[in-house]
Protein backbone atom coordinates (compact mmCIF):
# COMPACT_ATOMS: atom_id res chain seq x y z
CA UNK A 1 29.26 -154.12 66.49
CA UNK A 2 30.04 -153.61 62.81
CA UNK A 3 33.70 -154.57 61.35
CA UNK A 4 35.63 -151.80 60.23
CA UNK A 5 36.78 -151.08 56.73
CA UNK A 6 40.82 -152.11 57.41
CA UNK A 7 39.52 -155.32 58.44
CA UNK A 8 36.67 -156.18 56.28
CA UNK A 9 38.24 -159.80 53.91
CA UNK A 10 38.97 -158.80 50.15
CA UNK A 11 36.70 -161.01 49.03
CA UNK A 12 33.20 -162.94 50.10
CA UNK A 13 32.67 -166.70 48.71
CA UNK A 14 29.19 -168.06 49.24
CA UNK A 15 28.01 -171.22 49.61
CA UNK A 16 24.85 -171.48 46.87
CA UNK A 17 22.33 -174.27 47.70
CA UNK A 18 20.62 -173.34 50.86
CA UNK A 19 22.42 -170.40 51.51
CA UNK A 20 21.74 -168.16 48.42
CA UNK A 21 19.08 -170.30 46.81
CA UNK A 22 15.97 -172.38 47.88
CA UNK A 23 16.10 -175.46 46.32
CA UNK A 24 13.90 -177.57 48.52
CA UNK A 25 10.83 -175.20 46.98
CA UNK A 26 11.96 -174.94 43.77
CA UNK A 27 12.80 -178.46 43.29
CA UNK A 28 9.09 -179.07 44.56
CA UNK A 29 7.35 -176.62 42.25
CA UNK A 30 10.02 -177.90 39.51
CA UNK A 31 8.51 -181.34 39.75
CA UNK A 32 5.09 -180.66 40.06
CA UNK A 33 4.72 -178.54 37.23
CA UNK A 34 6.39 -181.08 34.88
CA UNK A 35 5.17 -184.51 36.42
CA UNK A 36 1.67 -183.67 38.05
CA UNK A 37 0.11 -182.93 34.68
CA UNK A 38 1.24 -186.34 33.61
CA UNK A 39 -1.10 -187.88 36.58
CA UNK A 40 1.79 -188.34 38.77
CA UNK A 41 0.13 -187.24 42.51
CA UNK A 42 3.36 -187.63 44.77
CA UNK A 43 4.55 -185.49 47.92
CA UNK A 44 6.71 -183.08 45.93
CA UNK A 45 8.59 -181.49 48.93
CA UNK A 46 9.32 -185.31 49.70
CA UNK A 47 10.64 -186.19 46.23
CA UNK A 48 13.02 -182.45 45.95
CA UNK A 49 14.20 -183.78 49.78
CA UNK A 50 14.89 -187.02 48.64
CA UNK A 51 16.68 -185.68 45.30
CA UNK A 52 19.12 -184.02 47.21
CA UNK A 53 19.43 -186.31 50.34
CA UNK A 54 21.48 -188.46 47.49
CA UNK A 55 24.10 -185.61 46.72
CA UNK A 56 26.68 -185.89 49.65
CA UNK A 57 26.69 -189.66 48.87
CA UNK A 58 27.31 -189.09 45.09
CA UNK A 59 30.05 -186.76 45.98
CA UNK A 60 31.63 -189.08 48.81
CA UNK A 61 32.69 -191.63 45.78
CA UNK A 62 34.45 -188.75 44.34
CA UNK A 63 35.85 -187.94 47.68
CA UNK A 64 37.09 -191.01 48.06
CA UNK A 65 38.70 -191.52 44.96
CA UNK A 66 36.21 -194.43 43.93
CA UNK A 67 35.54 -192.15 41.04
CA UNK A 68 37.37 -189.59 38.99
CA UNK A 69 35.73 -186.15 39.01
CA UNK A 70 32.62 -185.70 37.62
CA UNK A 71 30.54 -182.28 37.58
CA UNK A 72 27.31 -181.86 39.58
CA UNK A 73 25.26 -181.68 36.89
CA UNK A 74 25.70 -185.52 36.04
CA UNK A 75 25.54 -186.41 39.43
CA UNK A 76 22.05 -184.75 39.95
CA UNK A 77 21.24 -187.04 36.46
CA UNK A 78 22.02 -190.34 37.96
CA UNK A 79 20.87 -188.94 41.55
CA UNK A 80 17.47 -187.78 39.83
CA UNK A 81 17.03 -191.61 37.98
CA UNK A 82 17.25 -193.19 41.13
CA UNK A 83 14.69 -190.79 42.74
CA UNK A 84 12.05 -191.05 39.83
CA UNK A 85 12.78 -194.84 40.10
CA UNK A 86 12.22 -194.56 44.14
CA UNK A 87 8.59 -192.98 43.70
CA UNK A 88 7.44 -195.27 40.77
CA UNK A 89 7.34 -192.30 38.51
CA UNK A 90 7.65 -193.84 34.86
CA UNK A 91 6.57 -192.32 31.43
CA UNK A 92 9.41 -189.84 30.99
CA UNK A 93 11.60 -189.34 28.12
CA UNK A 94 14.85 -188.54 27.96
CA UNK A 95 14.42 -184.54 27.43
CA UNK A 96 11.68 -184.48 29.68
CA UNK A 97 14.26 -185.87 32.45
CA UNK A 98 16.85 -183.38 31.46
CA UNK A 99 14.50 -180.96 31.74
CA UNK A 100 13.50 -181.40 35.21
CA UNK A 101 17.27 -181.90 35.64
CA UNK A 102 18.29 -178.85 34.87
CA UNK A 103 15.97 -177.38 37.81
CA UNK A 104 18.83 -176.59 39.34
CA UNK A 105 19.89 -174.42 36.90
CA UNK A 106 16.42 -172.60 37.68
CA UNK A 107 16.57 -172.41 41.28
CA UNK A 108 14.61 -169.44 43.02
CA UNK A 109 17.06 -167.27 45.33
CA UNK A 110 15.74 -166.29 48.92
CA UNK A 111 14.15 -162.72 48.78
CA UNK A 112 17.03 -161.06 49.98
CA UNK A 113 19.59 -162.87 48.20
CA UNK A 114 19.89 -160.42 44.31
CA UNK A 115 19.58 -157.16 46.64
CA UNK A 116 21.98 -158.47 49.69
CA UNK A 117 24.89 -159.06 47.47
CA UNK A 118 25.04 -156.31 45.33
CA UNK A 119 25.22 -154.29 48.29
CA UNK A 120 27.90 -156.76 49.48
CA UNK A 121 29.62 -156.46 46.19
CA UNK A 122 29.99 -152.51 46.49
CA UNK A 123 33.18 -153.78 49.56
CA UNK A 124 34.13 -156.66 48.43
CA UNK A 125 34.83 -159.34 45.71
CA UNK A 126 31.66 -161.86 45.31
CA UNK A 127 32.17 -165.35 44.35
CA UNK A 128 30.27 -168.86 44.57
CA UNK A 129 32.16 -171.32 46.61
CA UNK A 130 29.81 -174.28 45.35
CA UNK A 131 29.85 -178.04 44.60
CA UNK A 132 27.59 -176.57 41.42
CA UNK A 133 29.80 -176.84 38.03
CA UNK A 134 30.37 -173.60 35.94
CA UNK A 135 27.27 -173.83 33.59
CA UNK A 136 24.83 -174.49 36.47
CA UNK A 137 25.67 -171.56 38.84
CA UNK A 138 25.77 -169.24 35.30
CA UNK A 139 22.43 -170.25 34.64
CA UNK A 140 21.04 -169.90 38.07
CA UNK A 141 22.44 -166.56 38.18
CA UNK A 142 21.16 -165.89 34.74
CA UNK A 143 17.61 -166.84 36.27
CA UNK A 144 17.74 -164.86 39.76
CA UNK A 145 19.76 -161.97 39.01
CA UNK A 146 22.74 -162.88 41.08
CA UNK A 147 25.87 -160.57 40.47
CA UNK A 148 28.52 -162.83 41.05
CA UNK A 149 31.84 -161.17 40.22
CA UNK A 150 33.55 -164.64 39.57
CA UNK A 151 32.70 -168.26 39.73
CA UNK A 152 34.24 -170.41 41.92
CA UNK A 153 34.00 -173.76 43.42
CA UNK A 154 34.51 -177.43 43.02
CA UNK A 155 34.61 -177.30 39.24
CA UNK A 156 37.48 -174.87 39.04
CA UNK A 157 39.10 -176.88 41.96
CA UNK A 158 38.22 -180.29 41.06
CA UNK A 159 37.48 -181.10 44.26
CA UNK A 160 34.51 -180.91 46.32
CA UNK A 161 33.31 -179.93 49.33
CA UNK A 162 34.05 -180.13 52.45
CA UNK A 163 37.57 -181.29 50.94
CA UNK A 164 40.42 -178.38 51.83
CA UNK A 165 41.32 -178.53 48.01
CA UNK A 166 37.75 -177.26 47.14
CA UNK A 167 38.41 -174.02 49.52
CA UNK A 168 42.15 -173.24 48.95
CA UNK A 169 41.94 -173.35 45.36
CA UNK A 170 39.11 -171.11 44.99
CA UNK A 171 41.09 -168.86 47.31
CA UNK A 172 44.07 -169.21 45.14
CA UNK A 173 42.16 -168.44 41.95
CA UNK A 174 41.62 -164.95 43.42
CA UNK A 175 45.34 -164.36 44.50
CA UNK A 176 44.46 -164.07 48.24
CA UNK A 177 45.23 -166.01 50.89
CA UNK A 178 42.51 -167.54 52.72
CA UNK A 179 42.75 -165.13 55.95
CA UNK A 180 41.95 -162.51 53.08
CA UNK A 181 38.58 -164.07 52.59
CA UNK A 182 35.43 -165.46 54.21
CA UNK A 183 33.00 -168.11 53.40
CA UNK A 184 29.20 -167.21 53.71
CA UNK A 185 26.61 -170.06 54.40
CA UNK A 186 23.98 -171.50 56.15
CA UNK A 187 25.82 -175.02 57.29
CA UNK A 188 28.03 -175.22 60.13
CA UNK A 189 29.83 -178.28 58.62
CA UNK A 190 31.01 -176.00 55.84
CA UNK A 191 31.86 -173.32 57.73
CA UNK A 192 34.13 -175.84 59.99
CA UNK A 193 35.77 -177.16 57.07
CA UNK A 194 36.51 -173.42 55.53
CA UNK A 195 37.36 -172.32 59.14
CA UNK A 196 40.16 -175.21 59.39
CA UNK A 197 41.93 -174.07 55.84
CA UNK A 198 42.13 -170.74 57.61
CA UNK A 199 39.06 -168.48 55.92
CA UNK A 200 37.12 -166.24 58.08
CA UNK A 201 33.07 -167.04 58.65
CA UNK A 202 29.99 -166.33 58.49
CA UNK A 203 27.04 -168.29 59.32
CA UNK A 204 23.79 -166.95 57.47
CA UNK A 205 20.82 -168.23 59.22
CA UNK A 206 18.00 -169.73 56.51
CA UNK A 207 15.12 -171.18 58.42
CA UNK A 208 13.17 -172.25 55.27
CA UNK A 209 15.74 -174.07 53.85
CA UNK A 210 14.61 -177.65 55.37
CA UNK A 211 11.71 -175.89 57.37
CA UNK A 212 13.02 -177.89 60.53
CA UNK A 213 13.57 -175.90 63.75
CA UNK A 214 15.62 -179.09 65.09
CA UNK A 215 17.73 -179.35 61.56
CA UNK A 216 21.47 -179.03 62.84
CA UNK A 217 21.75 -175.92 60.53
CA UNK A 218 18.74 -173.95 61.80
CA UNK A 219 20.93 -172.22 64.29
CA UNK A 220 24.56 -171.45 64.24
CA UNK A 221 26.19 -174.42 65.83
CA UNK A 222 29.91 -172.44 66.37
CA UNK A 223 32.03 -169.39 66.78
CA UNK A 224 32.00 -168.08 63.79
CA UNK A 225 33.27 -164.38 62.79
CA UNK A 226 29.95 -163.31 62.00
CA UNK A 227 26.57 -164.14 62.54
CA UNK A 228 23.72 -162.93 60.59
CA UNK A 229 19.79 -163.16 59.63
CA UNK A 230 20.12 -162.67 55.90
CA UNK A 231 22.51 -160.86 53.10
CA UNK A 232 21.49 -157.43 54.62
CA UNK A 233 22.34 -158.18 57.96
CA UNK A 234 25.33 -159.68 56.89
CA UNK A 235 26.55 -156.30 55.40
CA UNK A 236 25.26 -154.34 58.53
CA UNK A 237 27.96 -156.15 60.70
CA UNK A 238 30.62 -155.81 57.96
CA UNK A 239 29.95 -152.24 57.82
CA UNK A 240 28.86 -151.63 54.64
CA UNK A 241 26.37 -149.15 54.26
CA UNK A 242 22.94 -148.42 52.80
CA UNK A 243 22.56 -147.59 49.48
């Protein structure tokens, strides 16, 4: 059953990492290239896992007011030390660890990702909803040919996610209330937190993104608006046509 134009929201916020993006590959490739050449033989899908299995407690200090707010990109810095330190990979200088830092900036998007939202963006406004600062999601859009009409997220709201701040406010910044909009990812634990600020949902299934059929996010775990396999399908059930 597809959604029909009256009640289609005004605008679509995505969740990036996972959901629009693959950064357990890229991260992977992104370190090999760099560090393999400098003798450095290491399980690379490991060290991206590990990389970001320190983001959510980065953020929680910040949550918890332990720490003022601090953009992601200086998180992933400290996060990224601590992971170079944890696989006894020495020999870098400071603009080669930038570098590699700003991998995220560089992050492939899934196949369907550049295509699926510009045909989303013909019904509706497009926006990140991320815990990625300004310059990062600019540059990863930059890179993967993302048509993001604004950018949103914990930046703009100074607040991240799964916080209510870091939802309302990006719903503010758009003038609409959040009934008036939905949030698009791949993790039921953000779509919960969205769902309980009042935003519509939908859950966009990405298999790849942890390659585990037992991950808690490799089915939808919740009644969410919508269901969908990818960006296309997502725009089937919304009712937006073909080009």
């Amino acid at each position: 059953m597809t959604m029909a134009h009256a009640k289609r929201p005004k605008a679509l916020l995505f969740d990036v990492f996972g959901t629009v993006v693959d950064w357990r590959g890229s991260i992977a490739r992104e370190a090999q290239k760099l560090l393999a050449p400098k003798g450095h033989d290491r399980d690379w899908d490991a060290f991206a896992r590990d990389w970001r299995g320190r983001y959510q407690p980065a953020m929680e200090r910040i949550r918890s007011g332990e720490r003022g707010f601090v953009r992601l990109d200086i998180l992933h810095r400290e996060n990224l030390v601590e992971t170079l330190d944890a696989f006894d990979i020495t020999g870098l200088d400071e603009a080669e660890i930038d570098h590699l830092n700003h991998a995220w900036h560089r992050l492939d998007p899934w196949p369907d990702a550049p295509s699926g939202l510009a045909r989303l963006k013909r019904e509706a406004i497009i926006a990140t909803l991320s815990n990625g600062n300004i310059a990062l999601m600019v540059n990863m859009a930059r890179n993967g040919g993302l048509p993001w009409d604004v950018i949103l997220g914990a930046e703009v709201a100074r607040a991240y996610k799964p916080q209510p701040e870091a939802y309302l406010r990006s719903c503010e910044a758009l003038s609409l209330g959040p009934g008036e909009t939905m949030l698009v990812a791949a993790h039921n634990s953000d779509l919960v937190a969205a769902a309980a600020t009042g935003m519509r949902t939908a859950f966009v299934l990405r298999a790849e993104e942890y390659g585990d059929p037992a991950h808690e996010d490799a089915k939808a775990r919740g009644s969410y608006d919508v269901i969908a396999d990818d960006f296309h399908d997502l725009a089937d059930k919304l009712g937006i046509p073909r080009p």
